[in-house]
C-alpha atoms as a PDB file:
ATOM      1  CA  UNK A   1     -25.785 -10.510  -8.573  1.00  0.00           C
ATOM      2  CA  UNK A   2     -25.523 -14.228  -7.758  1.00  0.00           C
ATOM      3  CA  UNK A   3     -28.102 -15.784  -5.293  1.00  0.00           C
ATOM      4  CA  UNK A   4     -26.615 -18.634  -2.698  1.00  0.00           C
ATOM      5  CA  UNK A   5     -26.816 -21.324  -5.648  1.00  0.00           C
ATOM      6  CA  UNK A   6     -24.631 -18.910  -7.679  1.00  0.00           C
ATOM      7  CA  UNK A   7     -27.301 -17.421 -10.256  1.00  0.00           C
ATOM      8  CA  UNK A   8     -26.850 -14.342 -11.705  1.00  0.00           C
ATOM      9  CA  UNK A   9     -29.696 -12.001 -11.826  1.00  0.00           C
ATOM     10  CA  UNK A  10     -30.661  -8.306 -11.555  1.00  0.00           C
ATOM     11  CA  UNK A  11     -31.388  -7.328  -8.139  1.00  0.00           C
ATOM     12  CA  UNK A  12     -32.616  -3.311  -9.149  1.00  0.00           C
ATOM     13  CA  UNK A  13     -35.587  -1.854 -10.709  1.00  0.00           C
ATOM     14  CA  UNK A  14     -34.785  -0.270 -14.045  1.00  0.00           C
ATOM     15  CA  UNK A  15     -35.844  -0.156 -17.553  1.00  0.00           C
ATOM     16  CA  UNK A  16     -34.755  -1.317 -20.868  1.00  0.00           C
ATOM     17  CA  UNK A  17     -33.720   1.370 -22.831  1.00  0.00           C
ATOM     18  CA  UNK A  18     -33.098   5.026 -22.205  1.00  0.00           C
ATOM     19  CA  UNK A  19     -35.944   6.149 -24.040  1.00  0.00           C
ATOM     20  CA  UNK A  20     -37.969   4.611 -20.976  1.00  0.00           C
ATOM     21  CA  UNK A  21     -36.190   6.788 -18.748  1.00  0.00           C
ATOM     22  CA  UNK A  22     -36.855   9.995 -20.289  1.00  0.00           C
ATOM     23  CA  UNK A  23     -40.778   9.062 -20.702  1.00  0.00           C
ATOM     24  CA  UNK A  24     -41.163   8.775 -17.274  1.00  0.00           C
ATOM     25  CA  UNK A  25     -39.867   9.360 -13.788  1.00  0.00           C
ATOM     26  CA  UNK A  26     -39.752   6.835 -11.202  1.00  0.00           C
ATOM     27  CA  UNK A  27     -36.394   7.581 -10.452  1.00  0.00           C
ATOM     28  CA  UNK A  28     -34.947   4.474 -11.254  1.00  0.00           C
ATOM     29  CA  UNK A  29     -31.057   4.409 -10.215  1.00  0.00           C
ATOM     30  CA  UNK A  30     -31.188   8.038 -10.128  1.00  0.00           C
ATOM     31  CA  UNK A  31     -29.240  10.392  -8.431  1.00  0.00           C
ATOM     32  CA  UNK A  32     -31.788  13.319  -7.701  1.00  0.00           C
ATOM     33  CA  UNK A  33     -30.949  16.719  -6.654  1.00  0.00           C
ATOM     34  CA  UNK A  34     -29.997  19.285  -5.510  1.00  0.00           C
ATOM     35  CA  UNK A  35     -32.352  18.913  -2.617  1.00  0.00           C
ATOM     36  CA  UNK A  36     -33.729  15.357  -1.921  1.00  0.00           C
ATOM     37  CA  UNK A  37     -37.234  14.837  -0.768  1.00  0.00           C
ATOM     38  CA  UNK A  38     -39.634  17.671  -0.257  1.00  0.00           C
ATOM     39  CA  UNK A  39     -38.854  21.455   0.708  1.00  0.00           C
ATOM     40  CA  UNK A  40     -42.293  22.790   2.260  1.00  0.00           C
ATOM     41  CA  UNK A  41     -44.164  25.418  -0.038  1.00  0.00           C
ATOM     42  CA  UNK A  42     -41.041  25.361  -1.987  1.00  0.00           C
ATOM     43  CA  UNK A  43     -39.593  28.361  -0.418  1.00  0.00           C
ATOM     44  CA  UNK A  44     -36.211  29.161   1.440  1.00  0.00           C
ATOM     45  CA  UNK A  45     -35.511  32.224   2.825  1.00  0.00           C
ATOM     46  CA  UNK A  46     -35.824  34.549   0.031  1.00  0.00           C
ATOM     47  CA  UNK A  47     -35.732  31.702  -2.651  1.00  0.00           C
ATOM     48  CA  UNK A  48     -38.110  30.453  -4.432  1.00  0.00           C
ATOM     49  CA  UNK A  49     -38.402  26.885  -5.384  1.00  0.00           C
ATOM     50  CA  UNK A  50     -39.973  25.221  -8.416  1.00  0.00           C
ATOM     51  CA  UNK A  51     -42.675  23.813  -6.708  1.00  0.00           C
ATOM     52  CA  UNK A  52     -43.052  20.589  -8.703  1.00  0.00           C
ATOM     53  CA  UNK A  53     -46.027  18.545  -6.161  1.00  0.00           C
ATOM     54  CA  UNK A  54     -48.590  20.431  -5.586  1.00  0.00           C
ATOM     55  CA  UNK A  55     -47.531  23.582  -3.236  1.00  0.00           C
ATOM     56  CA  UNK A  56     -43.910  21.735  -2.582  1.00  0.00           C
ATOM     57  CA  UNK A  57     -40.613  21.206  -4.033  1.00  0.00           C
ATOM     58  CA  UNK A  58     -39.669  17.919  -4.698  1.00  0.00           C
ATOM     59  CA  UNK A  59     -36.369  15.885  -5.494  1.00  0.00           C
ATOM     60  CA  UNK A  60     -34.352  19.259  -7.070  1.00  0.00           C
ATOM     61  CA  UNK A  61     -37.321  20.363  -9.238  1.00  0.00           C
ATOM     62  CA  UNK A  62     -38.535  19.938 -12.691  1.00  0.00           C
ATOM     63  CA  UNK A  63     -35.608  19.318 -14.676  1.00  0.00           C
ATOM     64  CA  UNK A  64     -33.412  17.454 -12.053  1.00  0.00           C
ATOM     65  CA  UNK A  65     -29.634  16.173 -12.013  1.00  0.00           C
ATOM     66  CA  UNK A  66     -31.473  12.793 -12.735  1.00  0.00           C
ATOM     67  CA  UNK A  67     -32.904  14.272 -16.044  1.00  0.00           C
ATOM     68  CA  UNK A  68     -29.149  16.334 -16.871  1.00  0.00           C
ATOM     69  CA  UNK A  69     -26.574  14.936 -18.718  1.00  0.00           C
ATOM     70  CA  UNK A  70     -23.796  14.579 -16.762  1.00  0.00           C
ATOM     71  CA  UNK A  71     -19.692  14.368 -18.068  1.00  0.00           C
ATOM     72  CA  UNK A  72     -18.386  10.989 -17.391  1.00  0.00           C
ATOM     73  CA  UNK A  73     -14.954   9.563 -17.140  1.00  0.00           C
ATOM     74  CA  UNK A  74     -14.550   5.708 -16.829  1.00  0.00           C
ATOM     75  CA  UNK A  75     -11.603   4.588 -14.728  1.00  0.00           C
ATOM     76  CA  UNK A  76     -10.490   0.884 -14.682  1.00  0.00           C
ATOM     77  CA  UNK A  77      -8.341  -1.182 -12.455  1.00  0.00           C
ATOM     78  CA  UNK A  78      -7.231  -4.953 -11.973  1.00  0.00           C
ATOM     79  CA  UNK A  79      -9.908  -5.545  -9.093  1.00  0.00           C
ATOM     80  CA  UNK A  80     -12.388  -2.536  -9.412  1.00  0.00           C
ATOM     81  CA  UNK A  81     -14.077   0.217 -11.625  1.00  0.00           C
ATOM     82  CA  UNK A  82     -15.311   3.517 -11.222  1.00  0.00           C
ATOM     83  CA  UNK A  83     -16.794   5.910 -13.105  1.00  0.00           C
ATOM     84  CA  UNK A  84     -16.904   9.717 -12.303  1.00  0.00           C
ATOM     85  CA  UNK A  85     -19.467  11.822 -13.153  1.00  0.00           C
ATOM     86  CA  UNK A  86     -19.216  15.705 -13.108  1.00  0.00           C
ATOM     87  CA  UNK A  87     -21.779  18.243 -13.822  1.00  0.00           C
ATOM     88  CA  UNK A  88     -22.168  22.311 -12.274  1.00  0.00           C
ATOM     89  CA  UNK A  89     -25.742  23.403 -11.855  1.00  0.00           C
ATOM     90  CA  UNK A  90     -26.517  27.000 -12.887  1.00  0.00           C
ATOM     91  CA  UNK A  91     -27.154  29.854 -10.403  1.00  0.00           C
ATOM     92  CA  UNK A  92     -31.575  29.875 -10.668  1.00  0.00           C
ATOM     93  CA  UNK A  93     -31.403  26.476 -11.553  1.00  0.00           C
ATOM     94  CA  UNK A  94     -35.490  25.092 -10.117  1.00  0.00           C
ATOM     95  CA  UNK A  95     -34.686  28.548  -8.000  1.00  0.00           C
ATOM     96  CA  UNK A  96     -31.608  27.429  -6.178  1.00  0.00           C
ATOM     97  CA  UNK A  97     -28.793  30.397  -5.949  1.00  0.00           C
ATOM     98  CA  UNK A  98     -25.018  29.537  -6.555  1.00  0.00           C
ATOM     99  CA  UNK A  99     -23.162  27.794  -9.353  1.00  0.00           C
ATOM    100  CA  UNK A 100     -23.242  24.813  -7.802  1.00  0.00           C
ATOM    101  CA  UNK A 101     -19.989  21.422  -9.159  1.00  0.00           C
ATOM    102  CA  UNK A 102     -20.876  18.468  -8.294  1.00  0.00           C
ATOM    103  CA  UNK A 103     -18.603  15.170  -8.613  1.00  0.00           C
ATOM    104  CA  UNK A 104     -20.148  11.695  -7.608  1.00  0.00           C
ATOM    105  CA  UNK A 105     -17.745   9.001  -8.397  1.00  0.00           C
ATOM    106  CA  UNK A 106     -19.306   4.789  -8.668  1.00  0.00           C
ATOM    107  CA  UNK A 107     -17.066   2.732  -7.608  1.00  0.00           C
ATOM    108  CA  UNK A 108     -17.668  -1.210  -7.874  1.00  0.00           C
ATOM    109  CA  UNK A 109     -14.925  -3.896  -6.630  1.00  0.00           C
ATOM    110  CA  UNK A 110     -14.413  -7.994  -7.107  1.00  0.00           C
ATOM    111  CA  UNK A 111     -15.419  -8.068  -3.543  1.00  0.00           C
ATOM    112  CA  UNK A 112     -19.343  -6.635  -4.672  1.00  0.00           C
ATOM    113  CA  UNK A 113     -18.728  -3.799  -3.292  1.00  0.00           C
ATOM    114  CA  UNK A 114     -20.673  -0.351  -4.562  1.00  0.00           C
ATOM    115  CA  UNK A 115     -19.153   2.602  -3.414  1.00  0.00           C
ATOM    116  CA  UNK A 116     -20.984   6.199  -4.062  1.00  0.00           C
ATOM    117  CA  UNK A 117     -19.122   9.100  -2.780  1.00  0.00           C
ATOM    118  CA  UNK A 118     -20.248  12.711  -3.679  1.00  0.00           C
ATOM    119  CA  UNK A 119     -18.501  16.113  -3.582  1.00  0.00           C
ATOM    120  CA  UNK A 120     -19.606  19.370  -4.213  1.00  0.00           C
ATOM    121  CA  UNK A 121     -18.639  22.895  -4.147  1.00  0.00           C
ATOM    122  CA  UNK A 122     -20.500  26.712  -4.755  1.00  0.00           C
ATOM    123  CA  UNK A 123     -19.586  30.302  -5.408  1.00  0.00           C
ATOM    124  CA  UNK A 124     -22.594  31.473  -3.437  1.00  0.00           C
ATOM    125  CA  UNK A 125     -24.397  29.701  -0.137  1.00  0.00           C
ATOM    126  CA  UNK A 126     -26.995  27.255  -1.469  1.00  0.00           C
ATOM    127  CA  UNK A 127     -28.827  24.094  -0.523  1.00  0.00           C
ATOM    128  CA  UNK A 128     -27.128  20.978  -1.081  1.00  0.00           C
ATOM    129  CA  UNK A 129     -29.018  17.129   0.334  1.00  0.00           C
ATOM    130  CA  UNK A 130     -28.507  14.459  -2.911  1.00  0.00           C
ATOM    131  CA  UNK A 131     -29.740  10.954  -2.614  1.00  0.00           C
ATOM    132  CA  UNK A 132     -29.671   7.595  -4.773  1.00  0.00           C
ATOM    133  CA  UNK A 133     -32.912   6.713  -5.715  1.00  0.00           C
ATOM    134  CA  UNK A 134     -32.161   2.923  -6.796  1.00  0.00           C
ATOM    135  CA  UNK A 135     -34.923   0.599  -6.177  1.00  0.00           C
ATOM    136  CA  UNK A 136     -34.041  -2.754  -4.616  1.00  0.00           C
ATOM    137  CA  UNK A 137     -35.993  -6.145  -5.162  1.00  0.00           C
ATOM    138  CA  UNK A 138     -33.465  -9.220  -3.930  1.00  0.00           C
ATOM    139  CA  UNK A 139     -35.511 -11.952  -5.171  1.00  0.00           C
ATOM    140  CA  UNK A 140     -33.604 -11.541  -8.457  1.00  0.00           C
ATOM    141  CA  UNK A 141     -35.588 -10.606 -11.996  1.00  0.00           C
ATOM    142  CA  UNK A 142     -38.505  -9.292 -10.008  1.00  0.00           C
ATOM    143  CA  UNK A 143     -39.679 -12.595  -9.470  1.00  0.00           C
ATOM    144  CA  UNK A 144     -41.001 -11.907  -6.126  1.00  0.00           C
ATOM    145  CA  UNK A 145     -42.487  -8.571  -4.769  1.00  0.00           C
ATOM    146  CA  UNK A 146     -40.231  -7.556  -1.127  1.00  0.00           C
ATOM    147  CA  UNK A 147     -42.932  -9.011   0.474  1.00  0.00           C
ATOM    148  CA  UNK A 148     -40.340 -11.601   2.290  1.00  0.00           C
ATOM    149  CA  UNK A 149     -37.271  -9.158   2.601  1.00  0.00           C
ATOM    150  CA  UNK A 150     -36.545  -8.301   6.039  1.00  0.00           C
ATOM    151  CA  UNK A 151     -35.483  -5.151   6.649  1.00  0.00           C
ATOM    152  CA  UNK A 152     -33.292  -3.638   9.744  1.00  0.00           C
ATOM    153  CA  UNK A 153     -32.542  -0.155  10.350  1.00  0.00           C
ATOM    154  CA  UNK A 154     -29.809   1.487  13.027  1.00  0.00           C
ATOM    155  CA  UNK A 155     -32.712   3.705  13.918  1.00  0.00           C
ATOM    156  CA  UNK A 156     -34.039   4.509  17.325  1.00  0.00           C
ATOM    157  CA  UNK A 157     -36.248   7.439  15.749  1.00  0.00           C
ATOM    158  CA  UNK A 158     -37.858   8.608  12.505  1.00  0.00           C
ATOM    159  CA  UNK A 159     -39.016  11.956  11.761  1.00  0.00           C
ATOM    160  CA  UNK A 160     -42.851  12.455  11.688  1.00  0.00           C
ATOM    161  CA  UNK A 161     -44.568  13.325   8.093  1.00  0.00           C
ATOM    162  CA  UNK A 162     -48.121  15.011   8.107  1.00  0.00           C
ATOM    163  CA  UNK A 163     -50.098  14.069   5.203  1.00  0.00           C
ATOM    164  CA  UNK A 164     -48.622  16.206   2.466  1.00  0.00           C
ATOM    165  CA  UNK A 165     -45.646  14.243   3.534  1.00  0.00           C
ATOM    166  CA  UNK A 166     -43.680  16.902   4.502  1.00  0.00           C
ATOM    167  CA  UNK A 167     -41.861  16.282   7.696  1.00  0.00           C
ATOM    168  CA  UNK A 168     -43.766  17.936  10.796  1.00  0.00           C
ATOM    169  CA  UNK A 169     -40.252  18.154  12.425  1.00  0.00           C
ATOM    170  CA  UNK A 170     -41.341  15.807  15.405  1.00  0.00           C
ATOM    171  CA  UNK A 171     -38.870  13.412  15.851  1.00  0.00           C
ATOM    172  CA  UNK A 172     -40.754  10.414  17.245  1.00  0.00           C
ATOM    173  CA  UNK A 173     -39.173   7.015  19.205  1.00  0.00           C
ATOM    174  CA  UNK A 174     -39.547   4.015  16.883  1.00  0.00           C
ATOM    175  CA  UNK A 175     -40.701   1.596  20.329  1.00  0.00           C
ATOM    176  CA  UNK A 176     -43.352   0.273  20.444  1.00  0.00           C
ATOM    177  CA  UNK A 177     -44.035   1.161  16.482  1.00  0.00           C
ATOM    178  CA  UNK A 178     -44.158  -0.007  13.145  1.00  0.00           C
ATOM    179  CA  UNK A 179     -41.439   2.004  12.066  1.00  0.00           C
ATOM    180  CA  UNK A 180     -39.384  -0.224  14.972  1.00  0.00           C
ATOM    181  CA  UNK A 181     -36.541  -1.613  12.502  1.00  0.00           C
ATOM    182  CA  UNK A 182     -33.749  -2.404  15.097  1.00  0.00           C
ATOM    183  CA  UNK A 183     -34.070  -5.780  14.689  1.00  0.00           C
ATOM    184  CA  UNK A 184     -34.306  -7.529  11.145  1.00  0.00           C
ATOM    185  CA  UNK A 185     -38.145  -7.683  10.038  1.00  0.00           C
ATOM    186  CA  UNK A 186     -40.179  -9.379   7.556  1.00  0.00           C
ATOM    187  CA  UNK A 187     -41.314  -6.364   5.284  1.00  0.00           C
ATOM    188  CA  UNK A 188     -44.723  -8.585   5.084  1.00  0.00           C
ATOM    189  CA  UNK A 189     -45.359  -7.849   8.961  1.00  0.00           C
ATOM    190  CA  UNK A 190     -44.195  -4.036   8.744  1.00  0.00           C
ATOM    191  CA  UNK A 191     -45.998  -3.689   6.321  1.00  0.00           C
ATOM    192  CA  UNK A 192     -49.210  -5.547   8.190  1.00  0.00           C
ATOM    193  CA  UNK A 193     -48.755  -3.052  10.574  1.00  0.00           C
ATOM    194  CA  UNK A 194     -48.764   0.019   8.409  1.00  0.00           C
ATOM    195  CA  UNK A 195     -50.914  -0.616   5.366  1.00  0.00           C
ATOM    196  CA  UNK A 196     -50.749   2.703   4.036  1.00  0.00           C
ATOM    197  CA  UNK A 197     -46.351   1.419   3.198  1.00  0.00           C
ATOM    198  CA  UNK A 198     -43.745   3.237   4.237  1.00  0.00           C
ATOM    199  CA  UNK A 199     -42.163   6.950   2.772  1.00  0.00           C
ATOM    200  CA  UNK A 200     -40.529   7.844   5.856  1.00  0.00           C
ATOM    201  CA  UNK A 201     -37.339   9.328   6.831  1.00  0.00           C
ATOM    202  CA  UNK A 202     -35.389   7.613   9.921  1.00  0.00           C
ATOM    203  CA  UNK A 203     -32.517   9.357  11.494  1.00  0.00           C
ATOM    204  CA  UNK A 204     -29.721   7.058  11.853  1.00  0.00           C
ATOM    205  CA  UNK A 205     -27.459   6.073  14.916  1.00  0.00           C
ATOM    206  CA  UNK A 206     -24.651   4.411  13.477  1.00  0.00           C
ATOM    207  CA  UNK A 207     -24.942   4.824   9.718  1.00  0.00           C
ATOM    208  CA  UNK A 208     -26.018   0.788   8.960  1.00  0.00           C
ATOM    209  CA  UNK A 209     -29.386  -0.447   7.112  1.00  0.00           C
ATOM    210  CA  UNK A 210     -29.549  -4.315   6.151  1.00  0.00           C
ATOM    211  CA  UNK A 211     -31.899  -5.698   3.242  1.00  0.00           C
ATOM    212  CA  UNK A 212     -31.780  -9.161   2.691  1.00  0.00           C
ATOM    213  CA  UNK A 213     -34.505 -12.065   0.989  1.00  0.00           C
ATOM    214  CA  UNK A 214     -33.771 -15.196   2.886  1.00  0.00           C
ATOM    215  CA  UNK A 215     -34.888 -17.412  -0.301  1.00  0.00           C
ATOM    216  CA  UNK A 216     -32.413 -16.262  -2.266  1.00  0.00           C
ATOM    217  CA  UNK A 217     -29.688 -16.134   0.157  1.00  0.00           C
ATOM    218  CA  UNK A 218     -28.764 -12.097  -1.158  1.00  0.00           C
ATOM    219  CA  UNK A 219     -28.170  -9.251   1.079  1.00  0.00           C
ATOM    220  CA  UNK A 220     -27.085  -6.137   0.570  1.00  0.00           C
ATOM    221  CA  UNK A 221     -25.365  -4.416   3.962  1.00  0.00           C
ATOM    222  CA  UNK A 222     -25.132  -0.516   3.751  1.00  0.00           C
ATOM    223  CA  UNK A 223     -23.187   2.108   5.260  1.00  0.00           C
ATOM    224  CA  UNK A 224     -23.228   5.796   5.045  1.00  0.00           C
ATOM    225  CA  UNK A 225     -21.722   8.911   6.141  1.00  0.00           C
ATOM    226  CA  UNK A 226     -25.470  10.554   5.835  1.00  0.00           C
ATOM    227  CA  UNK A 227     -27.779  11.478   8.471  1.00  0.00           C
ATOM    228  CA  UNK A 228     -31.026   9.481   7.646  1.00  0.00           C
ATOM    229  CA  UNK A 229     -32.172   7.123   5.314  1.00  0.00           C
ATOM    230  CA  UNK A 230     -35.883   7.347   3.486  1.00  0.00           C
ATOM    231  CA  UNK A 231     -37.723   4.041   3.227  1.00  0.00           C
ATOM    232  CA  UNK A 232     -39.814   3.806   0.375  1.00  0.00           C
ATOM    233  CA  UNK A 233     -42.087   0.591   0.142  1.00  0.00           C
ATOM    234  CA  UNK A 234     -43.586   1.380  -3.296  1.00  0.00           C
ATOM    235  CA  UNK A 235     -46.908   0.746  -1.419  1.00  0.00           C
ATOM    236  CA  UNK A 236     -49.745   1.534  -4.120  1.00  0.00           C
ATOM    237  CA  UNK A 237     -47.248   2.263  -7.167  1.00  0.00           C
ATOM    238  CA  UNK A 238     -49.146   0.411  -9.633  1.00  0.00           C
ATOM    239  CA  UNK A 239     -48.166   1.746 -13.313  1.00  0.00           C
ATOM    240  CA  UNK A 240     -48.607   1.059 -16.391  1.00  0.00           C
ATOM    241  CA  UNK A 241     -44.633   1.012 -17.129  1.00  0.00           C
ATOM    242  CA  UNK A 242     -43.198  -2.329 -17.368  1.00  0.00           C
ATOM    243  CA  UNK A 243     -39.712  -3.441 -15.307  1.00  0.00           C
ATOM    244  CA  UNK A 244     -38.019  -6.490 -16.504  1.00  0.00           C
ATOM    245  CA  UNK A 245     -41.220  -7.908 -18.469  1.00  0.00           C
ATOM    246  CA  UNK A 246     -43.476  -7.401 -15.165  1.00  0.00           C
ATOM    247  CA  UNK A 247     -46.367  -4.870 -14.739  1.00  0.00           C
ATOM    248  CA  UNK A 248     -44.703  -1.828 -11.869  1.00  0.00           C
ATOM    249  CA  UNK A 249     -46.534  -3.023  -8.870  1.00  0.00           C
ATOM    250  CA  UNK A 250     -47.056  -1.921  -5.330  1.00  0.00           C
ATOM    251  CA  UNK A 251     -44.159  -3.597  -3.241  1.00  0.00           C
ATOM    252  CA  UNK A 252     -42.249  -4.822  -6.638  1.00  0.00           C
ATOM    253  CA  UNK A 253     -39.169  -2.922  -5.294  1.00  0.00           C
ATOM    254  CA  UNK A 254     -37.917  -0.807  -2.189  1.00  0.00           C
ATOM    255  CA  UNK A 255     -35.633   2.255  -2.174  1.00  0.00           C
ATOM    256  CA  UNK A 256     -33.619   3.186   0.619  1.00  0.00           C
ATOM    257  CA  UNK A 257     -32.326   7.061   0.246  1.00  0.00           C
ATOM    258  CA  UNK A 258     -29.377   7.585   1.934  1.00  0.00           C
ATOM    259  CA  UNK A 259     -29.769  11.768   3.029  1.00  0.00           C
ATOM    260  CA  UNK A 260     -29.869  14.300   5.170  1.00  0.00           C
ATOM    261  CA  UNK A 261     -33.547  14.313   6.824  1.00  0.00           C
ATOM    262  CA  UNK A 262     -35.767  15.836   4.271  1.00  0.00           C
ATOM    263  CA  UNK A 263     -37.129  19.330   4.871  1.00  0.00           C
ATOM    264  CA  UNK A 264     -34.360  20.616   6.986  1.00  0.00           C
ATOM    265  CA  UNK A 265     -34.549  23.963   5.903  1.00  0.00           C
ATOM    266  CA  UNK A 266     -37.579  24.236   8.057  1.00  0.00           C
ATOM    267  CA  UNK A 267     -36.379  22.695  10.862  1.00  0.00           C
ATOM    268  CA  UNK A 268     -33.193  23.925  12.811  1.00  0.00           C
ATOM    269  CA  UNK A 269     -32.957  20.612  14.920  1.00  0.00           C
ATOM    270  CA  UNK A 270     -32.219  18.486  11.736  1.00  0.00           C
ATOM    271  CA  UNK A 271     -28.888  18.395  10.314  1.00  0.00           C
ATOM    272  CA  UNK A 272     -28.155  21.754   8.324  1.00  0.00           C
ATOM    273  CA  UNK A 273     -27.844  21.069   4.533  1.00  0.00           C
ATOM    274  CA  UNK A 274     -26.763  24.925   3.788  1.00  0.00           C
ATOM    275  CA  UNK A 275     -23.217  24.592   1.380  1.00  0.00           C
ATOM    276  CA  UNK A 276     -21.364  27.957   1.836  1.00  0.00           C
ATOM    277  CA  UNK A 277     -18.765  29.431  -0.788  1.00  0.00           C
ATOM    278  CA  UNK A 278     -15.306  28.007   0.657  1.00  0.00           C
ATOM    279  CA  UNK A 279     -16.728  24.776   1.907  1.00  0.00           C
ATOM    280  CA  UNK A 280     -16.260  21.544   0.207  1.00  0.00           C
ATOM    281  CA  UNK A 281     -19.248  18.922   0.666  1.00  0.00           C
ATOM    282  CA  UNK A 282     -18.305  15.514   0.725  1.00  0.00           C
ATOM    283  CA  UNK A 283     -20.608  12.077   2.065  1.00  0.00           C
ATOM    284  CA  UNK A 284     -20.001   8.454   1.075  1.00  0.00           C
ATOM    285  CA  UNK A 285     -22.264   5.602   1.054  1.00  0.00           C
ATOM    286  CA  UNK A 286     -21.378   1.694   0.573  1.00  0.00           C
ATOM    287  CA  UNK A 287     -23.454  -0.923  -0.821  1.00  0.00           C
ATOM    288  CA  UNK A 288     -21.859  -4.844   0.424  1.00  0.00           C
ATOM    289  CA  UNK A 289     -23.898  -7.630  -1.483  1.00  0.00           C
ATOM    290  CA  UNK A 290     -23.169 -11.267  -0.924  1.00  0.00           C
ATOM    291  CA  UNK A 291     -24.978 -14.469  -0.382  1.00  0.00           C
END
């Protein structure tokens, strides 16, 4: 993506060749389901989970969509491309019921515009709460950590997390602190505020989250149909791994998962991710850069 002075320069976290991906599992530009985030004790009703942190379910289990190989189809047009990608997840798939077909189509336009728009369908009542897990550092090459992005969120609440990080199902006011995104923030005075970094769902008002690194000039404005986004800070994710000849470091990149609000299984006041046989899913999320 080109910075205000019109160089070009990679703007996500990622490796450099797919046998990095399988090695390990950051979740790099993933798409990770079927379930998002964690699912208490891994258990649902009568289900069973594959309980893949500790006591919980995490991110779809063990063997993930972002670890299947999906069927792709490559569509091409005078001012955009997209690519579809199609897979169905086995009934007792990581414990979920249902044959579950899943489409997500990537869409990406002249205008630098990246489009993700998911549909799915079962033949037996399931969970269903996908997310992109891409990893966003604006600087350009990784040559800064997202120390001076600032960050705003169309949130006047986030969802409390005890410390297995499982939502507690409060859903707290975001006045008075530092999960207060409303107005665009310096992710170096969040972040001064809560040193432990930020994994922490916020329920949205009107769909919009901005990221932008004023040095550059590059921002990338996103929309979504979904009921929360997760803000992960990558606060303490020091590895040994190695993204775009630079050491994985705490704050080297940021994710911001477009979802439903994790855990909602266990709590009837969040929005219901139960997909029924008859019903077809469908959410869309929109990525504008510029500079």
């Amino acid at each position: 993506m080109p910075d205000q002075n019109g160089n070009c320069e990679n703007v996500v976290l990622g490796f450099d060749s797919l046998e990095e991906y399988v090695k390990d599992s950051p979740y790099f530009g993933a798409l990770v389901g079927r379930v998002a985030g964690r699912i208490k004790n891994g258990a649902w009703a009568t289900h069973k989970l594959t309980q893949n942190e500790g006591p919980h379910h995490i991110h779809g289990g063990q063997v993930n969509f972002s670890q299947t190989v999906w069927d792709a189809e490559v569509n091409e047009a005078a001012d955009f491309i997209d690519i579809s990608f199609t897979h169905t997840s086995p009934a007792g798939d990581n414990g979920y019921p249902g044959n579950l077909t899943v489409k997500v189509i990537y869409q990406w336009t002249e205008k630098a515009v990246w489009s993700m728009e998911i549909q799915a369908e079962t033949d037996a009542t399931t969970l269903f709460n996908p997310t992109n897990h891409t990893y966003f550092n604006l600087s350009g090459s990784v040559k800064r950590t997202i120390l001076n992005h600032k960050l705003q969120i169309a949130s006047a609440v986030y969802a409390e997390v005890g410390a297995d990080k499982c939502p507690t199902g409060r859903l707290c006011p975001v006045d008075g602190t530092p999960y207060d995104f409303r107005t665009p923030i310096f992710m170096s005075e969040a972040l001064a505020k809560q040193p432990t970094g930020y994994d922490t769902p916020f329920k949205l008002t009107t769909g919009n989250v901005l990221l932008s690194e004023p040095e550059s000039g590059r921002q990338v404005a996103i929309h979504t149909t979904r009921e929360a986004v997760v803000v992960f800070s990558t606060t303490g994710m020091d590895e040994e791994y190695v993204v775009m000849g630079k050491k994985m470091c705490s704050h080297l990149g940021i994710a911001l998962e477009t979802q439903e609000l994790p855990d909602a299984v266990h709590h009837p006041h969040f929005q219901s991710i139960i997909l029924k046989p008859g019903e077809q899913y469908f959410s869309q999320t929109t990525y504008h850069f510029s500079a």
